[in-house]
N, C-alpha and C. Protein backbone atom coordinates (compact mmCIF):
# COMPACT_ATOMS: atom_id res chain seq x y z
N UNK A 1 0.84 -1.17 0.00
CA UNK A 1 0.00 0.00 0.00
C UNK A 1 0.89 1.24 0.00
N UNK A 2 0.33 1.93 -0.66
CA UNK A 2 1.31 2.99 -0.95
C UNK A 2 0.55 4.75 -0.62
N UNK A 3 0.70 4.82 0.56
CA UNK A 3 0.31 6.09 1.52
C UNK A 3 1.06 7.25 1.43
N UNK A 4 0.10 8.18 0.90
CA UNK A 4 0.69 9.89 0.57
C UNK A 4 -0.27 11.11 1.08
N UNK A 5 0.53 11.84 1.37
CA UNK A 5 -0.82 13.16 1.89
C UNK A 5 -1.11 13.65 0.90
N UNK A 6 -2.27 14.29 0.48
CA UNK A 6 -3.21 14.83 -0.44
C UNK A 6 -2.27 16.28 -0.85
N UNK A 7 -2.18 16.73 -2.46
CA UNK A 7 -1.17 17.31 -1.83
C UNK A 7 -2.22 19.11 -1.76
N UNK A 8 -3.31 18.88 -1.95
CA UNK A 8 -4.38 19.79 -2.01
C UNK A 8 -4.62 19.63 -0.96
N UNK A 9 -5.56 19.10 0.61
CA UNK A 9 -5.93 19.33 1.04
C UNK A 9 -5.38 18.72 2.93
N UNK A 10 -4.22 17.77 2.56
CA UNK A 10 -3.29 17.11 3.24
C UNK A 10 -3.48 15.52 3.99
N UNK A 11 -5.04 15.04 3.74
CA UNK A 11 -5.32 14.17 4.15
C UNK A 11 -4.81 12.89 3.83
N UNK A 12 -4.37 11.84 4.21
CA UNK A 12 -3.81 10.85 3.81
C UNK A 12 -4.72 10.04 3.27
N UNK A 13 -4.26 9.45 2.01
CA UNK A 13 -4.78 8.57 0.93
C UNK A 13 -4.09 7.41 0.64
N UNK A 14 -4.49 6.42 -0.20
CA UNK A 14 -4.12 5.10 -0.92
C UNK A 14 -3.80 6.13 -2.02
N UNK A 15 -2.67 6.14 -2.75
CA UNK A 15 -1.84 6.43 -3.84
C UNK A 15 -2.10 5.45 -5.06
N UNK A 16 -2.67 5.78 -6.19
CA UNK A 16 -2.08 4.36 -7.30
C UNK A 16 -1.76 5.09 -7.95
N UNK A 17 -1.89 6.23 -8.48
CA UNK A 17 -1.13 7.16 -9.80
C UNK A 17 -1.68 8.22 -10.30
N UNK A 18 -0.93 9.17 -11.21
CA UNK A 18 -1.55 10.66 -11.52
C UNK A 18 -0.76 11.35 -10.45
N UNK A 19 -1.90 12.36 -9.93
CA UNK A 19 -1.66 13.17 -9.41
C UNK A 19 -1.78 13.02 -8.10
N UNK A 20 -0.88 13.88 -7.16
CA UNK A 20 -1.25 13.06 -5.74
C UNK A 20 -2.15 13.95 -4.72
N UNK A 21 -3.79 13.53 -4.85
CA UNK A 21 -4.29 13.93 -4.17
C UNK A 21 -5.53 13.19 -4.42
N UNK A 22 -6.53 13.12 -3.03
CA UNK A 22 -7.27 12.29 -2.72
C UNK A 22 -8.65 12.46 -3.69
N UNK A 23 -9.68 11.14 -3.58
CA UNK A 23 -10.33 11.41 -4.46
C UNK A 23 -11.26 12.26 -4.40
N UNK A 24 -11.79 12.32 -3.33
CA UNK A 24 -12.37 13.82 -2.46
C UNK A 24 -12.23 15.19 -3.37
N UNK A 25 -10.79 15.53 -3.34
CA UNK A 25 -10.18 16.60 -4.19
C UNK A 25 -10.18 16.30 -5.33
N UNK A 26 -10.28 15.47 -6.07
CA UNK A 26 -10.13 15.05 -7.05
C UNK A 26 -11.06 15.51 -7.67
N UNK A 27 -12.92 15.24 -7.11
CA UNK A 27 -14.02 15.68 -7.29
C UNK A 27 -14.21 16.59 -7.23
N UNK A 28 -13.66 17.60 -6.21
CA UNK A 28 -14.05 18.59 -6.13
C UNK A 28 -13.13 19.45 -7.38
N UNK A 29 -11.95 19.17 -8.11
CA UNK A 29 -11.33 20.08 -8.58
C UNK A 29 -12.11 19.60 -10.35
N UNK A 30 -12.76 18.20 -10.46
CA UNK A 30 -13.41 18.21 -12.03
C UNK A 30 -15.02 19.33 -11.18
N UNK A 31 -15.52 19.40 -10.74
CA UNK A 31 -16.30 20.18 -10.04
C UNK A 31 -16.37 21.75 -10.97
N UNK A 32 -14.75 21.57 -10.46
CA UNK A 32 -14.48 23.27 -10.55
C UNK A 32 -13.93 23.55 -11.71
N UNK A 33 -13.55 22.11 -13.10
CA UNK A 33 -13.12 22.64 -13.89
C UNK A 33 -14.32 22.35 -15.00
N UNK A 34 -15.53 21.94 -14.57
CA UNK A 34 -16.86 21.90 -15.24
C UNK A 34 -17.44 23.38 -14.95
N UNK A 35 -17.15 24.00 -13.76
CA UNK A 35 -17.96 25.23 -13.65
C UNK A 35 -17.29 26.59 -14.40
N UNK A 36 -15.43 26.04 -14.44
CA UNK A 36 -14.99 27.14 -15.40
C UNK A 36 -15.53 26.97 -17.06
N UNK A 37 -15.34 25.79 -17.17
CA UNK A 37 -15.84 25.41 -18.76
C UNK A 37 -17.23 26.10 -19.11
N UNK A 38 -17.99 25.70 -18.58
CA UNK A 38 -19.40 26.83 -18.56
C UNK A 38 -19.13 27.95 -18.80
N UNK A 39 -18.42 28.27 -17.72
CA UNK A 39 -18.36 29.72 -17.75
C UNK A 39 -17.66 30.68 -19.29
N UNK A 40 -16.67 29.78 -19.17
CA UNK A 40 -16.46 30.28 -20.39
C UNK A 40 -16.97 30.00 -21.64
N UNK A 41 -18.12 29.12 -21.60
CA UNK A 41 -18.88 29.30 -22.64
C UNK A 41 -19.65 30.44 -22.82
N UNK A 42 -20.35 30.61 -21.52
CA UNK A 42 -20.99 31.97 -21.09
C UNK A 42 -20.29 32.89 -21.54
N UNK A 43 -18.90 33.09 -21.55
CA UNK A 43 -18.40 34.62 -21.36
C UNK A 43 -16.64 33.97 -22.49
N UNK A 44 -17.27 34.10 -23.84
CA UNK A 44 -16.26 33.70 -24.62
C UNK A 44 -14.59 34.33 -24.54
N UNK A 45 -15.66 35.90 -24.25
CA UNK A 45 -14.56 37.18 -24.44
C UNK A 45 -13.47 37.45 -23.06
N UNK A 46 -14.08 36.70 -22.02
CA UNK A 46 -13.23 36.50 -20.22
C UNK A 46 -11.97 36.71 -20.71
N UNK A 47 -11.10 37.60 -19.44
CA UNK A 47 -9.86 37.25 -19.74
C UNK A 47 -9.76 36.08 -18.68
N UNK A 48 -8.24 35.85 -18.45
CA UNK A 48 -7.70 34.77 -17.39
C UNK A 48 -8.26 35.05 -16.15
N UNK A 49 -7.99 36.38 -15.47
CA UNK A 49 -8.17 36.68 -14.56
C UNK A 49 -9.70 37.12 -14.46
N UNK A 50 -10.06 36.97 -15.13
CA UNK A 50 -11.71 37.52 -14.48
C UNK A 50 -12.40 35.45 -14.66
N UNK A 51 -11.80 35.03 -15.08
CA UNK A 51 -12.51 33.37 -15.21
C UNK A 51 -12.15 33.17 -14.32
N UNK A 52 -10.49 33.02 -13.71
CA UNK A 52 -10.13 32.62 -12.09
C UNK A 52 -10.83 33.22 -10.83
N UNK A 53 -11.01 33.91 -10.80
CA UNK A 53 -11.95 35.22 -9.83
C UNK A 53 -13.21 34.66 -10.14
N UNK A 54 -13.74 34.78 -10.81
CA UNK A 54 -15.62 34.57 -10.65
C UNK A 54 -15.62 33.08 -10.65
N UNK A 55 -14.95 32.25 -10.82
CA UNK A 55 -14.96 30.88 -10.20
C UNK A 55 -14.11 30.11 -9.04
N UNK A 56 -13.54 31.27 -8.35
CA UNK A 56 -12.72 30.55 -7.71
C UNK A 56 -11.46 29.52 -7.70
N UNK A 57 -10.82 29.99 -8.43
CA UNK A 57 -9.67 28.55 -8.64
C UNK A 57 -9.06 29.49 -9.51
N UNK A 58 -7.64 28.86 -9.41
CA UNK A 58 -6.21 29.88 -9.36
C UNK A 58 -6.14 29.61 -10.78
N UNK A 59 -5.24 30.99 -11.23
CA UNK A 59 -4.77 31.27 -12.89
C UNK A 59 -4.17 29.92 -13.46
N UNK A 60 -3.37 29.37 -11.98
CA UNK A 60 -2.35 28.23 -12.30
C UNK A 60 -2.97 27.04 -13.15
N UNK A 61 -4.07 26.77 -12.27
CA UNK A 61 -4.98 25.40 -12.70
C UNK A 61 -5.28 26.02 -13.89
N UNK A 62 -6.40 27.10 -14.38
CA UNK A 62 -6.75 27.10 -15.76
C UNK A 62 -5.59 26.58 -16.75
N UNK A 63 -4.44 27.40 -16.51
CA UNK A 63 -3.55 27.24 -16.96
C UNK A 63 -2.72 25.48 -17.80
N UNK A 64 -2.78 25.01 -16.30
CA UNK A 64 -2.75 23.52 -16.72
C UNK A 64 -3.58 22.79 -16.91
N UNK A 65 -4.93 23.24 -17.47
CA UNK A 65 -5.95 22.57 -17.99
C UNK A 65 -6.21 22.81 -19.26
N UNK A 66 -5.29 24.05 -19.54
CA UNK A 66 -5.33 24.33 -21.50
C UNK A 66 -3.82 23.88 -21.41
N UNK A 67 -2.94 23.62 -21.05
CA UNK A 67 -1.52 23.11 -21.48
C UNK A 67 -2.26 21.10 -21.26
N UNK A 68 -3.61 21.38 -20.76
CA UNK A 68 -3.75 19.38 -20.96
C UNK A 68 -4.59 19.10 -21.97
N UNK A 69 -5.10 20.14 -22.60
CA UNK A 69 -5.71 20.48 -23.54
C UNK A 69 -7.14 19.65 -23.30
N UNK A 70 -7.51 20.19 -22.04
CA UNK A 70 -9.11 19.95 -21.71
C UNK A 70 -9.47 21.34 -22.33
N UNK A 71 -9.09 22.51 -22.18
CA UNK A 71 -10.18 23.76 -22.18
C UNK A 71 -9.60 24.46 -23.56
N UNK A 72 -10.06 24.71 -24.67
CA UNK A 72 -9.91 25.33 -25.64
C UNK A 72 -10.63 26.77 -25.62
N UNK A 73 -9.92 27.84 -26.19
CA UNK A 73 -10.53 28.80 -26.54
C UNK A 73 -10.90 29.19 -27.64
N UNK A 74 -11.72 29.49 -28.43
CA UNK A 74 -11.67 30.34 -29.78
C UNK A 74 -10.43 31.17 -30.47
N UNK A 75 -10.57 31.26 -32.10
CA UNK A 75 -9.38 32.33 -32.07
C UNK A 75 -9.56 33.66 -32.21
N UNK A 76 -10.78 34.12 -31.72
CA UNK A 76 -10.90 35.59 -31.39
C UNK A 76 -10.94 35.61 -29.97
N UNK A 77 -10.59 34.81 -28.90
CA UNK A 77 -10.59 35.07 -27.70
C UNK A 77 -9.10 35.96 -26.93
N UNK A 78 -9.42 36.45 -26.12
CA UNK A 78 -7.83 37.15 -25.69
C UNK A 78 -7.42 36.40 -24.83
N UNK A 79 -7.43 35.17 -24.37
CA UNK A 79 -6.46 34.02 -24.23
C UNK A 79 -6.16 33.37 -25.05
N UNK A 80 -4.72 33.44 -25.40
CA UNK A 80 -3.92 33.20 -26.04
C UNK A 80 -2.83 32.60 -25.85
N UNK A 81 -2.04 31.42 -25.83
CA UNK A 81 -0.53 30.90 -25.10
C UNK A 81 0.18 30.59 -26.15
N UNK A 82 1.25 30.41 -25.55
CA UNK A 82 2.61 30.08 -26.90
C UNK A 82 2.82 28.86 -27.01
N UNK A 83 2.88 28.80 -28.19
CA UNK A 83 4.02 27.09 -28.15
C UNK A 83 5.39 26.83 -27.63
N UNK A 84 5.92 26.62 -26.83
CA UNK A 84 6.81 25.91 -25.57
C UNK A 84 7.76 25.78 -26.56
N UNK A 85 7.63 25.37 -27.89
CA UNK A 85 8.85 25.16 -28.72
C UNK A 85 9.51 26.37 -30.07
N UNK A 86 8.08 26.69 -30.46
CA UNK A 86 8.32 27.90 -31.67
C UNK A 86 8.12 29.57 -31.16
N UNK A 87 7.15 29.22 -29.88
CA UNK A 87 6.82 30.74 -29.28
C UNK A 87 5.23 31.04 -30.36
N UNK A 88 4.88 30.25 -31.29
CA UNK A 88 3.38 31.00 -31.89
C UNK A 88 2.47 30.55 -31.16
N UNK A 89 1.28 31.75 -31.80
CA UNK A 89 0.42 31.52 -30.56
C UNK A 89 -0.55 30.46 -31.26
N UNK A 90 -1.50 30.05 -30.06
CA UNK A 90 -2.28 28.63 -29.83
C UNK A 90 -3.36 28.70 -29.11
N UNK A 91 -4.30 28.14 -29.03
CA UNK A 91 -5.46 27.95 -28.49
C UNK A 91 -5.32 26.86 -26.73
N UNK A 92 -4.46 26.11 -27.46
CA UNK A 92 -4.46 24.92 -26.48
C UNK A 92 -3.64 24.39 -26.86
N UNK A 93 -3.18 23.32 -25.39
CA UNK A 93 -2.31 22.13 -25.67
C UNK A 93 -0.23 22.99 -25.06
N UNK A 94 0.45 22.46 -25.19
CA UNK A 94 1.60 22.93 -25.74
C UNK A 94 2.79 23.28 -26.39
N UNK A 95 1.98 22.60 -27.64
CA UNK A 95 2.78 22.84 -28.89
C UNK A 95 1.86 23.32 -29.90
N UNK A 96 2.38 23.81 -30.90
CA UNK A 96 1.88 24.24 -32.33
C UNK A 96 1.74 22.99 -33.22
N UNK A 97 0.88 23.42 -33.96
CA UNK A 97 0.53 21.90 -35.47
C UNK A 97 1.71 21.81 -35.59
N UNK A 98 2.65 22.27 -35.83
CA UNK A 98 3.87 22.37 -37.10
C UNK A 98 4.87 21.43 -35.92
N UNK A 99 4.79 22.40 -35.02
CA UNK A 99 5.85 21.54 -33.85
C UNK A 99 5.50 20.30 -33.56
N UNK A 100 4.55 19.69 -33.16
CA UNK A 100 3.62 18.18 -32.75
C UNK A 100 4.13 17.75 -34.25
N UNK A 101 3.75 17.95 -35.39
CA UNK A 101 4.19 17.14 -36.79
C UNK A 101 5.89 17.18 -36.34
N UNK A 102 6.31 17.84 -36.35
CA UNK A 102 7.71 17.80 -36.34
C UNK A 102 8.26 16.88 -35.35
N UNK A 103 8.05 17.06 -34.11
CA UNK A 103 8.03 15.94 -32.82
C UNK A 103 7.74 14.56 -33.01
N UNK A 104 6.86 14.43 -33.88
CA UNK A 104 6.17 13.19 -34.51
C UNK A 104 6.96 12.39 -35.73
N UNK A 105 7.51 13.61 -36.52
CA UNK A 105 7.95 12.68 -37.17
C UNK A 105 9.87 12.27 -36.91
N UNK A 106 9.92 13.38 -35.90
CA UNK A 106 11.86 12.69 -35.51
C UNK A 106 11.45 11.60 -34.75
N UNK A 107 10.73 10.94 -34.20
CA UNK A 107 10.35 10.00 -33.21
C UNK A 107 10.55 9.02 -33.93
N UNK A 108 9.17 8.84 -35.03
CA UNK A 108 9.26 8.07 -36.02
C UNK A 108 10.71 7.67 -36.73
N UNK A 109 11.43 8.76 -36.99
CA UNK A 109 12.25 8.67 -37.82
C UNK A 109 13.69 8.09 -37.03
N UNK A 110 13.70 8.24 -35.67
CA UNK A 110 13.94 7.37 -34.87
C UNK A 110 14.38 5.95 -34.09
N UNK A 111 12.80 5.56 -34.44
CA UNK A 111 12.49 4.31 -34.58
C UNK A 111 12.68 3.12 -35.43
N UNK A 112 12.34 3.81 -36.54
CA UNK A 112 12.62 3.37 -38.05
C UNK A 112 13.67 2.13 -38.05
N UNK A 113 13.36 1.31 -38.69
CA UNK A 113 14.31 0.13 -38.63
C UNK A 113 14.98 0.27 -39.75
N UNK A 114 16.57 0.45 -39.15
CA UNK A 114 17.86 0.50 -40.18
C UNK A 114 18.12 -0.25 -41.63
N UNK A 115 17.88 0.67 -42.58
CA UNK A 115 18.20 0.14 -43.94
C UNK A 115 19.19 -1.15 -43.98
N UNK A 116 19.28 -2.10 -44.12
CA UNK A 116 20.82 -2.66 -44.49
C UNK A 116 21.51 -1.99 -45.73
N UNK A 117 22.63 -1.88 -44.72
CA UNK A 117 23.82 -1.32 -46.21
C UNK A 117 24.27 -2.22 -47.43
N UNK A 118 23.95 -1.91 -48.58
CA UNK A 118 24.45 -2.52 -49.65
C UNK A 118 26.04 -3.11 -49.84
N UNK A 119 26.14 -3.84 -49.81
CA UNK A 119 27.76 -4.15 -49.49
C UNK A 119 28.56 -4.54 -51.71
N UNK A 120 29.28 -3.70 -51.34
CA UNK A 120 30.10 -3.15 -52.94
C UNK A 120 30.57 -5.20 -52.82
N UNK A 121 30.85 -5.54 -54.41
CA UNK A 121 31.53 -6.87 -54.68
C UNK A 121 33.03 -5.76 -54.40
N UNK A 122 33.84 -7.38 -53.53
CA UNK A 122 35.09 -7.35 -53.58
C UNK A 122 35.65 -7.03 -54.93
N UNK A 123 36.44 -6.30 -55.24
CA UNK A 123 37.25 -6.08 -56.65
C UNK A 123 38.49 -6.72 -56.38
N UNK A 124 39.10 -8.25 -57.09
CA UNK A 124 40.15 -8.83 -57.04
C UNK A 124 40.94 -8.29 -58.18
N UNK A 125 42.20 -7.73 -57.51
CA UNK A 125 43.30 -7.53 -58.24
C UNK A 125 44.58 -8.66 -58.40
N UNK A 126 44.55 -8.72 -60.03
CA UNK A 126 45.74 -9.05 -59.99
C UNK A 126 45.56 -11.06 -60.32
N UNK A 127 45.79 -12.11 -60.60
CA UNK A 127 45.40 -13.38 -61.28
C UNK A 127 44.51 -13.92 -60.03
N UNK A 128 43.62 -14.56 -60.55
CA UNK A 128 42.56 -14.77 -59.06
C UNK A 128 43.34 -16.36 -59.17
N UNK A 129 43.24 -17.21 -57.73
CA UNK A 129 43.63 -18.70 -57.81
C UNK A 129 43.83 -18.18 -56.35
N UNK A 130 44.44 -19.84 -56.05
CA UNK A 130 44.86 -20.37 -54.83
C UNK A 130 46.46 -19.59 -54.65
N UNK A 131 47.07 -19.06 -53.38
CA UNK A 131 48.18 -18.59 -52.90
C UNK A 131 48.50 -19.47 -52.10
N UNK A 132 50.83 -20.18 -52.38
CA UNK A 132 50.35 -21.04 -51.23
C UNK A 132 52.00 -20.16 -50.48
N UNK A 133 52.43 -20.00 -49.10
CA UNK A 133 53.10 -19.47 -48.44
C UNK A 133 54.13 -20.77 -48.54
N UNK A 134 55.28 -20.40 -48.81
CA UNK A 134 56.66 -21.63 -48.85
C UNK A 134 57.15 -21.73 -47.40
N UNK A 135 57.28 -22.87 -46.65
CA UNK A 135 57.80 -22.93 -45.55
C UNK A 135 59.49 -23.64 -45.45
């Protein structure tokens, strides 16, 4: 059994994986990221700080809920984030199309199972036969 304090609210839990905090919190934080989602359906034009404020729950979390690419915005909205790798801007997630294709395909390219090399014929110089060493 594998025992950890919650790291939201400090209560001790059974641990199996993710994030470490109990399921309690757990509920309560999809809770709170169903009531921002609304909300910003309601209010397309919100900035960051007025969605964190009228729902309670920190810039941080929104934050890592469009870098998990649960919460998308429109592209006339004034939230806006960068891609982590090129710096353009994005809706969600944390990379750009171009970057994720690119990421995708060195992986691939990676992986890829090694051509065998063509191996050139020996070129014999000189009378081909048997050589014998005089002892």
């Amino acid at each position: 059994m594998n025992l950890r304090n919650c790291a939201r609210c400090g209560k001790m839990f059974n641990y199996i994986g993710g994030q470490p905090v109990c399921d309690a919190c757990k509920k309560a934080i999809e809770e709170d990221f169903q009531k921002v989602k609304q909300y910003i359906v309601d209010n397309p034009r919100a900035g960051l700080k007025e969605i964190a404020e009228e729902n309670g729950v920190t810039t941080k979390q929104i934050q890592q809920w469009i870098r998990e690419e649960r919460l998308m915005f429109t592209s006339d909205s004034p939230l806006q984030i960068q891609c982590e790798n090129c710096g353009a801007q994005i809706q969600t997630g944390r990379y750009c199309a171009k970057c994720k294709a690119s990421m995708a395909n060195n992986l691939n390219n990676t992986f890829a199972k090694p051509q065998p090399a063509i191996q050139q014929p020996v070129k014999k110089e000189g009378k081909a036969g048997m050589r014998f060493l005089d002892t």
